[in-house]
Protein backbone atom coordinates (compact mmCIF):
# COMPACT_ATOMS: atom_id res chain seq x y z
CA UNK A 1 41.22 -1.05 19.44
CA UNK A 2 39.29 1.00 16.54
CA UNK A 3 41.45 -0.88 13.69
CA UNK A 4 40.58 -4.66 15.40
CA UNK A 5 36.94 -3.52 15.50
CA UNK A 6 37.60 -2.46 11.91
CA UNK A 7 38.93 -5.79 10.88
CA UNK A 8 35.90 -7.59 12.77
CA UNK A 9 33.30 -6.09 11.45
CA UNK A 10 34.85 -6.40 7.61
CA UNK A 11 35.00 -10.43 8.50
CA UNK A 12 31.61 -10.58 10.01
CA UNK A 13 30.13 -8.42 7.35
CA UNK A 14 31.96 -10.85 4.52
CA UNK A 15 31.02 -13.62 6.77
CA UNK A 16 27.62 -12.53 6.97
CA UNK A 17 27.03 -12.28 3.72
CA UNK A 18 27.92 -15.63 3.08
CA UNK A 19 25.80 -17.27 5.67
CA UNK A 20 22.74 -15.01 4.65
CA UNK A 21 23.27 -16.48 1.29
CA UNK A 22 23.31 -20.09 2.86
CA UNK A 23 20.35 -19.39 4.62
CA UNK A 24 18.52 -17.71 1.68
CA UNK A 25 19.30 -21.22 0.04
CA UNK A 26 17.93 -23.33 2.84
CA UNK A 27 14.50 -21.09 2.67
CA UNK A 28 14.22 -21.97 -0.86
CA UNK A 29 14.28 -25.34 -0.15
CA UNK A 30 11.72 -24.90 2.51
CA UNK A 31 8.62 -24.67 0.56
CA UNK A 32 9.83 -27.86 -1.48
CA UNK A 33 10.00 -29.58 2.00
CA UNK A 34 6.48 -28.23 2.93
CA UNK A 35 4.98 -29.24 -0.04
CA UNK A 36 2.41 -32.13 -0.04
CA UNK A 37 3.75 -33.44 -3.34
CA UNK A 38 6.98 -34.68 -2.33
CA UNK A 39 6.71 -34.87 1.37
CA UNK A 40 4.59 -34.79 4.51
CA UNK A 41 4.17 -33.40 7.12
CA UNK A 42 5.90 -36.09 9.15
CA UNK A 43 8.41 -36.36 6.52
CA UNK A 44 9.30 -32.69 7.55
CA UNK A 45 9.96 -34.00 11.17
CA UNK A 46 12.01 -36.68 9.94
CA UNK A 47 14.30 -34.26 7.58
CA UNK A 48 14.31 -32.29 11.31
CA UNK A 49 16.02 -35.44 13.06
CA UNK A 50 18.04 -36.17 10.87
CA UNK A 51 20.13 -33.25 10.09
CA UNK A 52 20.31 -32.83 14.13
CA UNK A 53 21.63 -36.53 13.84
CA UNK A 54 24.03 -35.24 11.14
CA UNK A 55 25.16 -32.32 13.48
CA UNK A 56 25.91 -34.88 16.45
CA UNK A 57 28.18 -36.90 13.95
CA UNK A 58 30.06 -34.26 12.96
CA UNK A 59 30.67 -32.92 16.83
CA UNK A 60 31.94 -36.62 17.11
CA UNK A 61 33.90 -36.95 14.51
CA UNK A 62 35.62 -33.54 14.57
CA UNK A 63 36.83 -34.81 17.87
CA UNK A 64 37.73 -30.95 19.04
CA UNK A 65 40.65 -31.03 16.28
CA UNK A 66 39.39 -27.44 14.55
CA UNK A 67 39.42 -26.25 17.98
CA UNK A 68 43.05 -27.30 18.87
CA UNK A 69 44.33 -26.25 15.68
CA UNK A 70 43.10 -23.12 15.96
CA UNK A 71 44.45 -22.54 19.36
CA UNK A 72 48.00 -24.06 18.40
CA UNK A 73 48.28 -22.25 14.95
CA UNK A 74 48.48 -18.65 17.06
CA UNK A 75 50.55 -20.29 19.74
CA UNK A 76 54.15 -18.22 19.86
CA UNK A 77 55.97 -21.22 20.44
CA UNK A 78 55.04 -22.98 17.13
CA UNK A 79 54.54 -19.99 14.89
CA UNK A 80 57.48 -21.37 12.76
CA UNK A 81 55.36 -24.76 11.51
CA UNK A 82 51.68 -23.63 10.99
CA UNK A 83 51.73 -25.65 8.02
CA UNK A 84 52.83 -28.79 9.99
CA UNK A 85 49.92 -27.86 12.48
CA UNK A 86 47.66 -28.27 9.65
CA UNK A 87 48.69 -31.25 8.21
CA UNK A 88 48.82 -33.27 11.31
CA UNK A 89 45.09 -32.13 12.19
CA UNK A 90 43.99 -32.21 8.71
CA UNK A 91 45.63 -36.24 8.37
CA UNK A 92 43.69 -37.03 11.49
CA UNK A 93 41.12 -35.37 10.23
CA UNK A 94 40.75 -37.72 7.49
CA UNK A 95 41.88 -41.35 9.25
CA UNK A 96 38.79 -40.32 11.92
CA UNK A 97 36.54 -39.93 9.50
CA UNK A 98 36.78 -43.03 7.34
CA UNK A 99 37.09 -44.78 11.00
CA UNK A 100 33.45 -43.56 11.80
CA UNK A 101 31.99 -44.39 8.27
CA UNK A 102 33.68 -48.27 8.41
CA UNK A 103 32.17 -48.89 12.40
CA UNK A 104 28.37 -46.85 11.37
CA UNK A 105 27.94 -47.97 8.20
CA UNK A 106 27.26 -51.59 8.65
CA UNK A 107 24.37 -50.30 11.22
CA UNK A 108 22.25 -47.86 9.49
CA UNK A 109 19.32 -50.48 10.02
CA UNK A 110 19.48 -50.72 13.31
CA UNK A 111 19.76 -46.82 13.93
CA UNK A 112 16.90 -46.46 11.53
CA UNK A 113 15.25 -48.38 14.15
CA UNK A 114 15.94 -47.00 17.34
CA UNK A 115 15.10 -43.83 16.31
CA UNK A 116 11.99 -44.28 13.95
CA UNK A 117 11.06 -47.78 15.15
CA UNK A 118 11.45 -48.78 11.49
CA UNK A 119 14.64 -49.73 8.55
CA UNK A 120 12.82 -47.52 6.11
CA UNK A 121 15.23 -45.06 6.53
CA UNK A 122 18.30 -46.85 6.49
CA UNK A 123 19.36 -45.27 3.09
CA UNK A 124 18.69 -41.94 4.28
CA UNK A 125 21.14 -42.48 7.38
CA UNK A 126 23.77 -44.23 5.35
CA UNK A 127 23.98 -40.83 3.10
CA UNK A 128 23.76 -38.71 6.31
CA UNK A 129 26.83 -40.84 8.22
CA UNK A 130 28.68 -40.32 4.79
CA UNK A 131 28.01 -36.73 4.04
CA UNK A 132 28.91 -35.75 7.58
CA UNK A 133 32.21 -37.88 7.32
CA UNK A 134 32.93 -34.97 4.25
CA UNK A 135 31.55 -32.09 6.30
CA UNK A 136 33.71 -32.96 9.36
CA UNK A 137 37.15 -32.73 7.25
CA UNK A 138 35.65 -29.33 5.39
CA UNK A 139 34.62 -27.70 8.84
CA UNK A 140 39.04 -28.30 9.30
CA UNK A 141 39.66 -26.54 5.76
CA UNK A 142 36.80 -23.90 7.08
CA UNK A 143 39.19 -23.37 10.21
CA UNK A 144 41.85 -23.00 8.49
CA UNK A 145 40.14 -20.22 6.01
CA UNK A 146 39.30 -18.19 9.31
CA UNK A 147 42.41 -18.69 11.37
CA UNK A 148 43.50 -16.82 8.31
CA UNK A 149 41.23 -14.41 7.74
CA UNK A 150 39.75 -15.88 4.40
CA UNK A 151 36.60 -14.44 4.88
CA UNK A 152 35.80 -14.28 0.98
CA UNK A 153 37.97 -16.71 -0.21
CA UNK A 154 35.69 -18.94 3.02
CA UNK A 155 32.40 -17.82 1.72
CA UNK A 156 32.49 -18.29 -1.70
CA UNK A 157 33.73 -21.83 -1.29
CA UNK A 158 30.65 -22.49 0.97
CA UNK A 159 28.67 -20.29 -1.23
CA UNK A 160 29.42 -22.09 -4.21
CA UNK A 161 28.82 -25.61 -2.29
CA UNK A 162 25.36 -24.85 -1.07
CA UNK A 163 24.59 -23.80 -4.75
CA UNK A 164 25.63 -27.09 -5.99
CA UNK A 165 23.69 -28.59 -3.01
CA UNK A 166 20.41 -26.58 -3.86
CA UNK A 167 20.20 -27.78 -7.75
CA UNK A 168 21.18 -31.00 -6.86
CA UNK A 169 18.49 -31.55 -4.03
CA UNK A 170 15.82 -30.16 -5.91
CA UNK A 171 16.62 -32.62 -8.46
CA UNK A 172 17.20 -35.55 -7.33
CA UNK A 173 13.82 -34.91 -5.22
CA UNK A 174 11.38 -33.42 -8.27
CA UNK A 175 12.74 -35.60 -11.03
CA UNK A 176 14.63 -38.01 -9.65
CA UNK A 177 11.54 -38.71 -7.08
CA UNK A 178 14.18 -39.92 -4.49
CA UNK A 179 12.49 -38.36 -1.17
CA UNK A 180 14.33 -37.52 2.08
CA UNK A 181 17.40 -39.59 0.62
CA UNK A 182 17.28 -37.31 -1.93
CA UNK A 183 18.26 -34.61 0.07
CA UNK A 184 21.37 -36.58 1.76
CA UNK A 185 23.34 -37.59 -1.64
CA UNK A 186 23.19 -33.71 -2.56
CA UNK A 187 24.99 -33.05 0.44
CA UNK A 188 27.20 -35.91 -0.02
CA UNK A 189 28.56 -34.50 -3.82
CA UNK A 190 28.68 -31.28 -2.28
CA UNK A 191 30.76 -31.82 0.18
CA UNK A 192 32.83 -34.05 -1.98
CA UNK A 193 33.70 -31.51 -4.75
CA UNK A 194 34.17 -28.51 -1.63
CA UNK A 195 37.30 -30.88 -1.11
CA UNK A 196 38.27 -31.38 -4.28
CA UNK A 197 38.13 -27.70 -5.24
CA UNK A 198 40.25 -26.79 -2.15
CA UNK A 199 42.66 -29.21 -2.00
CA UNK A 200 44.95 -27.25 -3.91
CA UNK A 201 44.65 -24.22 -0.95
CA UNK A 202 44.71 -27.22 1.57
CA UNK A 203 48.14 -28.65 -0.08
CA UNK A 204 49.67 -25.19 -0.46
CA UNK A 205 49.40 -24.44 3.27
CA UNK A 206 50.85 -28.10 4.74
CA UNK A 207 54.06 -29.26 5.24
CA UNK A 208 54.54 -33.21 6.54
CA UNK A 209 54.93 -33.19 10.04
CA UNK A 210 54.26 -35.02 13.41
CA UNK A 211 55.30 -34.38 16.62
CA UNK A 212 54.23 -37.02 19.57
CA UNK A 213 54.60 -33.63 22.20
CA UNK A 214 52.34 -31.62 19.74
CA UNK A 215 49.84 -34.25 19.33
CA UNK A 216 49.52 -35.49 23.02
CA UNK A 217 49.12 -31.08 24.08
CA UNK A 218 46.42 -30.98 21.03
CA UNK A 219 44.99 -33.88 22.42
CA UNK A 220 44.78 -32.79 25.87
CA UNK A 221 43.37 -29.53 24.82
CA UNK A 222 40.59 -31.19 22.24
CA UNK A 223 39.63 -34.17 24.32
CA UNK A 224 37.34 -31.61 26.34
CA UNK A 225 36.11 -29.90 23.91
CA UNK A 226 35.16 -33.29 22.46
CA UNK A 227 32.83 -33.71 24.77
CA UNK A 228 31.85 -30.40 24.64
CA UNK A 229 31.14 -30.16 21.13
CA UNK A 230 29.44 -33.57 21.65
CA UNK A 231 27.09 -32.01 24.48
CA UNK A 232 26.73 -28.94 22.51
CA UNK A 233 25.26 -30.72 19.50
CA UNK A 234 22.90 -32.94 21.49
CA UNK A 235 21.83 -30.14 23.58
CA UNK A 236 20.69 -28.62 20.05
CA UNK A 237 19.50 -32.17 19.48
CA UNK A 238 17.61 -32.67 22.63
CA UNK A 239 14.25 -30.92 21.75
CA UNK A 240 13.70 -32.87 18.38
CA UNK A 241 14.44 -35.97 20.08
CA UNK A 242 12.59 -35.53 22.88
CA UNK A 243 9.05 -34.31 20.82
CA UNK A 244 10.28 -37.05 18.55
CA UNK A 245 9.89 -39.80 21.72
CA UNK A 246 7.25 -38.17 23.80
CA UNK A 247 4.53 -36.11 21.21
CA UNK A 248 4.53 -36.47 17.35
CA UNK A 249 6.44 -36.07 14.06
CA UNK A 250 3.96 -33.53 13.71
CA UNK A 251 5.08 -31.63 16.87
CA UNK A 252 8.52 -32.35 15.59
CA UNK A 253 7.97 -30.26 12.27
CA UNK A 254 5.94 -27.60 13.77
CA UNK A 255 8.83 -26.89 16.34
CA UNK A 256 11.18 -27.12 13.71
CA UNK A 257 9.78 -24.89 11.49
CA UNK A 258 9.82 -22.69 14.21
CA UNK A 259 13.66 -23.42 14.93
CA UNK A 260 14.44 -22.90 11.26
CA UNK A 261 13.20 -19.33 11.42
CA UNK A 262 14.96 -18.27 14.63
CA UNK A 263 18.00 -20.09 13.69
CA UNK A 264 19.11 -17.56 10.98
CA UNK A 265 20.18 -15.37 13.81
CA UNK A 266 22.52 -17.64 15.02
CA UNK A 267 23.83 -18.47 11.13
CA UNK A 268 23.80 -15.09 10.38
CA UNK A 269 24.67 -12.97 13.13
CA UNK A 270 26.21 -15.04 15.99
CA UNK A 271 28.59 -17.37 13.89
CA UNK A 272 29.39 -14.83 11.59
CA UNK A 273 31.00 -12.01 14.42
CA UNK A 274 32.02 -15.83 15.74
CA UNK A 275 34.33 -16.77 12.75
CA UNK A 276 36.04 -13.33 12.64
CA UNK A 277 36.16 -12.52 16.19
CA UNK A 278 37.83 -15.90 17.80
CA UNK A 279 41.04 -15.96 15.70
CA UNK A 280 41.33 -11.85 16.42
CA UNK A 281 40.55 -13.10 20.34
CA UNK A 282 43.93 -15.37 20.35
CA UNK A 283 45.93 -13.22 18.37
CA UNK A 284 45.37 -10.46 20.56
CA UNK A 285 46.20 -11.95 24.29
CA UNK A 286 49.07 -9.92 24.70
CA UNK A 287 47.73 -6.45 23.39
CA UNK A 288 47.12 -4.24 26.12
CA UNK A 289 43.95 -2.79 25.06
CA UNK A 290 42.41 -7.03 24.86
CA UNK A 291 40.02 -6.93 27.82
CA UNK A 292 38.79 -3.61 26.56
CA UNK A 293 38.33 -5.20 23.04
CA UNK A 294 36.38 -8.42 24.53
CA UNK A 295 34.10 -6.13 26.71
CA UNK A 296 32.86 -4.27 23.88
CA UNK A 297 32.84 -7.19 21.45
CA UNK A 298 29.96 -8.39 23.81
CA UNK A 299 28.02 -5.53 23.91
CA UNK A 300 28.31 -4.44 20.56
CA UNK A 301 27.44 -8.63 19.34
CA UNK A 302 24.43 -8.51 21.71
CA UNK A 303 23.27 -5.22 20.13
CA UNK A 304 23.06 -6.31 16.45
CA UNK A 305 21.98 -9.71 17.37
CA UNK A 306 19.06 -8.15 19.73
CA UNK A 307 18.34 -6.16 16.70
CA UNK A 308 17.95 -9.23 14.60
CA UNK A 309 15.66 -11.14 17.67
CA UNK A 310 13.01 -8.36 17.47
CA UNK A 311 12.96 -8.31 13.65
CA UNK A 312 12.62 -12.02 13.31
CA UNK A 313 10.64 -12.52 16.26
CA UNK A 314 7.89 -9.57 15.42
CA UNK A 315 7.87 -10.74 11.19
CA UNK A 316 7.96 -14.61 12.13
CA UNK A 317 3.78 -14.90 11.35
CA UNK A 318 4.49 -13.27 7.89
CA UNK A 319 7.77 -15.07 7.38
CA UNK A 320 6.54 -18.51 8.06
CA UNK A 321 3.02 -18.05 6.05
CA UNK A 322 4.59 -17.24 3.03
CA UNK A 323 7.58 -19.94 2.87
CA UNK A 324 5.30 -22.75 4.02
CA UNK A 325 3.02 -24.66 1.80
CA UNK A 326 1.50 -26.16 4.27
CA UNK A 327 -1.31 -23.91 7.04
CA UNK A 328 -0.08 -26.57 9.53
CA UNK A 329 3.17 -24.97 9.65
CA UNK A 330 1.63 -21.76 10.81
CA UNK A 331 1.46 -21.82 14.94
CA UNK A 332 5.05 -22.25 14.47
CA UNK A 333 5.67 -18.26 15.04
CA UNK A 334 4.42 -18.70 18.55
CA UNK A 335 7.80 -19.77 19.99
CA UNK A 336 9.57 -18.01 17.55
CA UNK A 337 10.16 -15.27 20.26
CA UNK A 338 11.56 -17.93 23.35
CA UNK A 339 13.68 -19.94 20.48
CA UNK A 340 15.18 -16.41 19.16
CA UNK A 341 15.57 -15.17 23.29
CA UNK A 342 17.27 -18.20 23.83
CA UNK A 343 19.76 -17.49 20.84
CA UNK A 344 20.40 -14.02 22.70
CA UNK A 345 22.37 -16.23 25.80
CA UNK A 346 24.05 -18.58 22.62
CA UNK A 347 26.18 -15.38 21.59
CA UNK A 348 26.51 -14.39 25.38
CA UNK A 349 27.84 -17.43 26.68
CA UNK A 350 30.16 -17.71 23.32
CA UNK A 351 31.64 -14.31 24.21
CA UNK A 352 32.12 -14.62 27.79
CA UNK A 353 34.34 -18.07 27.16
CA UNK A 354 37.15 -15.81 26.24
CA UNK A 355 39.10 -16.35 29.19
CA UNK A 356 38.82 -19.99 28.99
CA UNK A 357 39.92 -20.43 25.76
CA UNK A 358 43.06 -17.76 26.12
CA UNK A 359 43.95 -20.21 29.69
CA UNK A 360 43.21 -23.07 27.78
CA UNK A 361 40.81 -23.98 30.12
CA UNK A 362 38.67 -26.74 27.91
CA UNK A 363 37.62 -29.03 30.44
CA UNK A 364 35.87 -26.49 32.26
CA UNK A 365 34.04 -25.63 29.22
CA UNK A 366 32.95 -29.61 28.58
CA UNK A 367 31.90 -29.59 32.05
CA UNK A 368 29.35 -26.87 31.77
CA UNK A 369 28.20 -28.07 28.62
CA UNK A 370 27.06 -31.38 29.85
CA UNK A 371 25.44 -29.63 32.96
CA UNK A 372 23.89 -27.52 30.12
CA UNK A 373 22.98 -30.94 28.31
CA UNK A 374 21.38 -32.99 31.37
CA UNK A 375 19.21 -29.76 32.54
CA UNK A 376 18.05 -29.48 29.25
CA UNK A 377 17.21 -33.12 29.24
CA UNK A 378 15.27 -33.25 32.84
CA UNK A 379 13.27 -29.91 31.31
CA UNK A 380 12.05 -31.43 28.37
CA UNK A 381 11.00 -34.79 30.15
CA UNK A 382 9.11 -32.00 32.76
CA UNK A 383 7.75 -29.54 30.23
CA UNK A 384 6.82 -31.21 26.85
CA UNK A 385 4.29 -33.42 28.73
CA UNK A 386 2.32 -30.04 30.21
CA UNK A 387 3.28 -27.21 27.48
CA UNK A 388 4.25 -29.54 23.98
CA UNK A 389 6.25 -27.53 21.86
CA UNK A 390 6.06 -24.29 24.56
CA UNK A 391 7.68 -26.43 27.01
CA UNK A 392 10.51 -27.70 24.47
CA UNK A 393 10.95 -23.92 23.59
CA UNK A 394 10.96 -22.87 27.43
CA UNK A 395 13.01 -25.68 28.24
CA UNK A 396 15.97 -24.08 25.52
CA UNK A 397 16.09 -20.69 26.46
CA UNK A 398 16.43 -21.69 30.20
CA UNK A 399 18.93 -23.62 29.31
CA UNK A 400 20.88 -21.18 27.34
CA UNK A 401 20.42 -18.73 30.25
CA UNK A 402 22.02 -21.30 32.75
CA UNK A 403 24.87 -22.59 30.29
CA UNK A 404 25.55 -18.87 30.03
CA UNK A 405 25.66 -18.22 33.71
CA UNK A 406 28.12 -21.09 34.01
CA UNK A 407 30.73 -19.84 31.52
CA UNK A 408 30.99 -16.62 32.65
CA UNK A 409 31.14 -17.56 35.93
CA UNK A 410 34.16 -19.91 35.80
CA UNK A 411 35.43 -17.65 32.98
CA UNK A 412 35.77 -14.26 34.81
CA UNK A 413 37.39 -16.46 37.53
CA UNK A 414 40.05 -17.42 35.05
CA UNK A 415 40.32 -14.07 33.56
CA UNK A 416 38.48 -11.24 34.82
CA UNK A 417 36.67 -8.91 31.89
CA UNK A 418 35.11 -5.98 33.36
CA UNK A 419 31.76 -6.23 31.10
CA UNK A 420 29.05 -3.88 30.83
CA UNK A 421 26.30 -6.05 32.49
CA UNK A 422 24.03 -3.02 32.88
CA UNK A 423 24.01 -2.52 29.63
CA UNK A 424 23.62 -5.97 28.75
CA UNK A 425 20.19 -6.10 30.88
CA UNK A 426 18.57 -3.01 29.65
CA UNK A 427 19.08 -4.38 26.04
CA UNK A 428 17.72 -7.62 27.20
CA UNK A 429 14.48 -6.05 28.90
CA UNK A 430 14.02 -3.74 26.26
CA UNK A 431 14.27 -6.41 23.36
CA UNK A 432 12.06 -9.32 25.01
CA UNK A 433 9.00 -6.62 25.62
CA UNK A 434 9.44 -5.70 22.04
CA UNK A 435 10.00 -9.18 20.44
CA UNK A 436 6.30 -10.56 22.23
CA UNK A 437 4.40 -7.42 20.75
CA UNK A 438 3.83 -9.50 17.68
CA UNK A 439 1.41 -11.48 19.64
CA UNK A 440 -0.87 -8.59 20.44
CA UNK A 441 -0.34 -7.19 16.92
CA UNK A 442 -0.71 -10.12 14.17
CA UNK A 443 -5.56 -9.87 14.55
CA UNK A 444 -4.45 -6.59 12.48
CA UNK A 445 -5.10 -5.89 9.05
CA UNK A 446 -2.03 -6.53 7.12
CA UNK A 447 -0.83 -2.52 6.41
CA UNK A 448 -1.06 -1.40 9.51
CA UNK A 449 0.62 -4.50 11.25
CA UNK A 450 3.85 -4.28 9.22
CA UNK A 451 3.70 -0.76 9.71
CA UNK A 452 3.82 -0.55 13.35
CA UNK A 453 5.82 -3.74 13.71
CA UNK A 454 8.76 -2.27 11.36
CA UNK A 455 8.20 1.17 14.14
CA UNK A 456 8.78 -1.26 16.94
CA UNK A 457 12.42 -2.12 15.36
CA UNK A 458 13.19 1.07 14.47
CA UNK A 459 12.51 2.67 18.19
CA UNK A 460 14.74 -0.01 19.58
CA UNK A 461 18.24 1.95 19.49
CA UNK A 462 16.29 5.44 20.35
CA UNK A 463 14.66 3.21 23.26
CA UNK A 464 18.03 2.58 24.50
CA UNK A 465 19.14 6.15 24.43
CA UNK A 466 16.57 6.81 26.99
CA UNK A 467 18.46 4.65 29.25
CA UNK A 468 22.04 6.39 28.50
CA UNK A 469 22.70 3.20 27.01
CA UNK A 470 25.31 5.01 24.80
CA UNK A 471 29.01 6.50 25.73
CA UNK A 472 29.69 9.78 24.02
CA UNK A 473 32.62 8.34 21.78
CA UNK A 474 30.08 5.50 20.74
CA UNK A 475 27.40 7.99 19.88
CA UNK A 476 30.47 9.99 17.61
CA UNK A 477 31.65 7.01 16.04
CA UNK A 478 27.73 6.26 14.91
CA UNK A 479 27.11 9.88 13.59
CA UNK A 480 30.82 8.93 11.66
CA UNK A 481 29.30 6.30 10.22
CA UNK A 482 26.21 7.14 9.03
CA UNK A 483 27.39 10.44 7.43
CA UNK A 484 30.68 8.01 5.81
CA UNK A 485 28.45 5.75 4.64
CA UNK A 486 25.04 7.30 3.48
CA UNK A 487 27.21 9.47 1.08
CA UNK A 488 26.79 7.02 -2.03
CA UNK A 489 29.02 8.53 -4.54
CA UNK A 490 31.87 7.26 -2.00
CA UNK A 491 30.97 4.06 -1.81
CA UNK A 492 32.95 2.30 -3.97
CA UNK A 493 35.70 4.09 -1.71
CA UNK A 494 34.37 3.16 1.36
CA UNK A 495 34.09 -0.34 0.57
CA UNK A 496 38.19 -0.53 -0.76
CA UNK A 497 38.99 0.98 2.37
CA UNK A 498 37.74 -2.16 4.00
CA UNK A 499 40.98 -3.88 2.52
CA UNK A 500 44.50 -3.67 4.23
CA UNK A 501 43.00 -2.90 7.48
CA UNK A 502 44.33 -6.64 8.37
CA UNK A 503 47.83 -5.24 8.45
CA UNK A 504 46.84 -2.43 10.68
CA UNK A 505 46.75 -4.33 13.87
């Protein structure tokens, strides 16, 4: 089990890296978004519903085909024609996509209306339909890169995209003067020339093939998790919409400002130990040491990601007052804590789906994602009205916490995993009291705030000794590590050693 948790953490640490970088890009931009002189506030709001928008198209169009092909390109009884796997997911890919675009095009004025009661940004969602026609045939080449194990060859592809994406948004916006459409044709040519650049990798690993028995298995698999990617978006979708419909665009950007902040630990931490854990999940269904593997894959996730909660949560007030332009942006860090609580439950209920995905179990999945989606729903229409952007926070970690309750549920009766749920709580406990100290500590005077906030992550892991939280080979392996890795004249060693360990397991 030591060389898969090896392998793991060299993805997710390549992974990570990457999606740091993307969300170091996406903070640049947020001052230019903040800023007066290009937008306003309730332009900020409107950027906010529109890339959910763009994330609900792309659940849609992707029609559970990265998904399938992941499952199918590890199954043993078509490990002979990965290449044809590809192709026929990738071509479908493709004929979906330019489906969507030819049906949504001719209506970007009358979804500029129903959602902003005006056609003024009918441009903006013409770009958005197109550019997420792109992303949904990339997020297939993505796949691919991970099922893999691509993990650099993944992020600098997306690195290199986003870079485009950055120059090209902050020109067509400063001296181009195009506004929020602005922002939509950078993302189109980026996503347009990530294709381009990898078609050559894309050709190289296809082979022409279709199979009616394939397609109709894939299909019965995906169709599920269709819907669930569907539910999964909106349910991400759900709190714009809702402050959208029932407060302000100004709630709108506050809340996402807030959502933009907490969100980098789900970029960075829970969809990077995502992308190199799932593949390593299906590949390893027959080892003997799996349920072992998945056990501790949960705790140890939940422990870096908890890690990353109190950080953000505690340096949210600083974080947000110096990206932010704008002092209306600035009572954002007081759901920062729920929104980055509620992220705690994403990675739990993504790690306790093991057993439905290895039983191929996918309508179970869609069905607790659109229990997820209506709860989530029926708390918003009860809590924004009362609490405004507290309830729309509230209403998402509850959520979470329910959505996780359901997969894990159905999932252990599937496939039992005996995980550490004591554990799991104390880190929970321990975390939340820490993550709301910010609140008591941000009247301070600037030195001694950061001071005892960075204290407050520090004690975390040394809070969890208290608790025995550690087993003796765990608390080896971390002395291992720290004396490996502090040692800087080896690190040049250390880091090579990272390589090959793909061919250990």
């Amino acid at each position: 089990m030591l060389k898969s948790i090896k392998l793991s953490f060299k993805d997710s640490l390549v992974y990570g890296l990457g999606n740091i970088a993307v969300k170091v890009i996406g903070f640049l931009l947020i001052p230019l978004y903040t800023d007066p002189k290009y937008f306003s506030v309730d332009d900020f709001g409107t950027i906010a519903v529109l890339d959910i928008s763009g994330l609900i198209l792309i659940s849609l169009m992707a029609s559970g085909l990265p998904q399938s092909m992941m499952r199918w390109y590890w199954d043993k009884d078509y490990a002979g024609n990965q290449k044809g796997i590809f192709f026929m997911s990738l071509s479908f890919q493709v004929l979906i996509s330019i489906l969507f675009c030819l049906f949504l095009l001719p209506l970007c004025n009358q979804l500029s209306t129903v959602i902003f009661s005006t056609i003024d940004w009918s441009k903006a969602i013409r770009l958005l339909i197109v550019a997420s026609a792109l992303q949904a045939i990339n997020n297939l080449i993505n796949t691919l890169m991970r099922v893999q194990s691509k993990s650099f060859l993944f992020s600098a592809a997306n690195l290199a995209k986003l870079v485009i994406v950055l120059f090209l948004t902050i020109y067509f916006i400063v001296y181009r003067g195009m506004g929020v459409p602005g922002i939509y044709l950078a993302q189109v040519i980026g996503n347009l020339l990530f294709i381009i650049i990898l078609s050559g990798y894309a050709i190289k690993n296809s082979t022409p093939f279709f199979s009616s028995q394939v397609f109709r298995s894939m299909s019965k698999y995906g169709y599920p998790l269709l819907l669930a990617n569907f539910a999964s978006a909106a349910l991400t979708a759900i709190d714009r919409y809702s402050l959208n419909s029932m407060a302000l665009l100004k709630a709108v950007a506050i809340y996402s400002m807030a959502f933009k902040i907490s969100s980098v630990l789900k970029l960075v931490i829970v969809d990077s130990i995502k992308m190199a854990l799932t593949p390593m999940i299906l590949q390893k269904i027959n080892s003997p040491d799996n349920k072992r593997f998945y056990a501790k894959s949960m705790l140890y996730t939940s422990f870096v990601l908890m890690l990353g909660i109190i950080s953000v949560s505690l340096f949210s007030f600083e974080i947000i007052k110096v990206i932010s332009k704008s002092t209306q942006f600035w009572s954002a860090f007081m759901v920062v804590p729920i929104l980055a609580l509620s992220v705690f439950f994403m990675n739990m209920r993504e790690t306790t789906s093991y057993g439905l995905l290895i039983n191929k179990k996918s309508r179970i999945i869609g069905m607790n994602v659109v229990i997820a989606t209506v709860l989530n729903i029926v708390l918003n229409i009860l809590l924004i009205p009362v609490w405004n952007i507290f309830g729309t926070a509230v209403a998402t970690l509850v959520t979470q916490i329910v959505y996780w309750l359901l997969n894990y549920y159905f999932s252990q009766k599937e496939y039992f995993i005996p995980y550490e749920k004591r554990k799991i709580l104390i880190m929970f406990l321990t975390g939340a009291l820490l993550s709301f100290a910010g609140f008591f500590l941000n009247g301070m005077h600037i030195v001694p705030r950061l001071i005892i906030k960075t204290l407050c992550v520090v004690s975390f892991p040394f809070l969890l000794y208290l608790f025995n939280f550690y087993e003796q080979v765990e608390l080896q392996a971390i002395k291992g590590f720290i004396v490996k890795w502090s040692d800087l004249r080896n690190l040049g060693k250390n880091l090579r050693s990272l390589k090959g360990i793909q061919g250990e397991i």
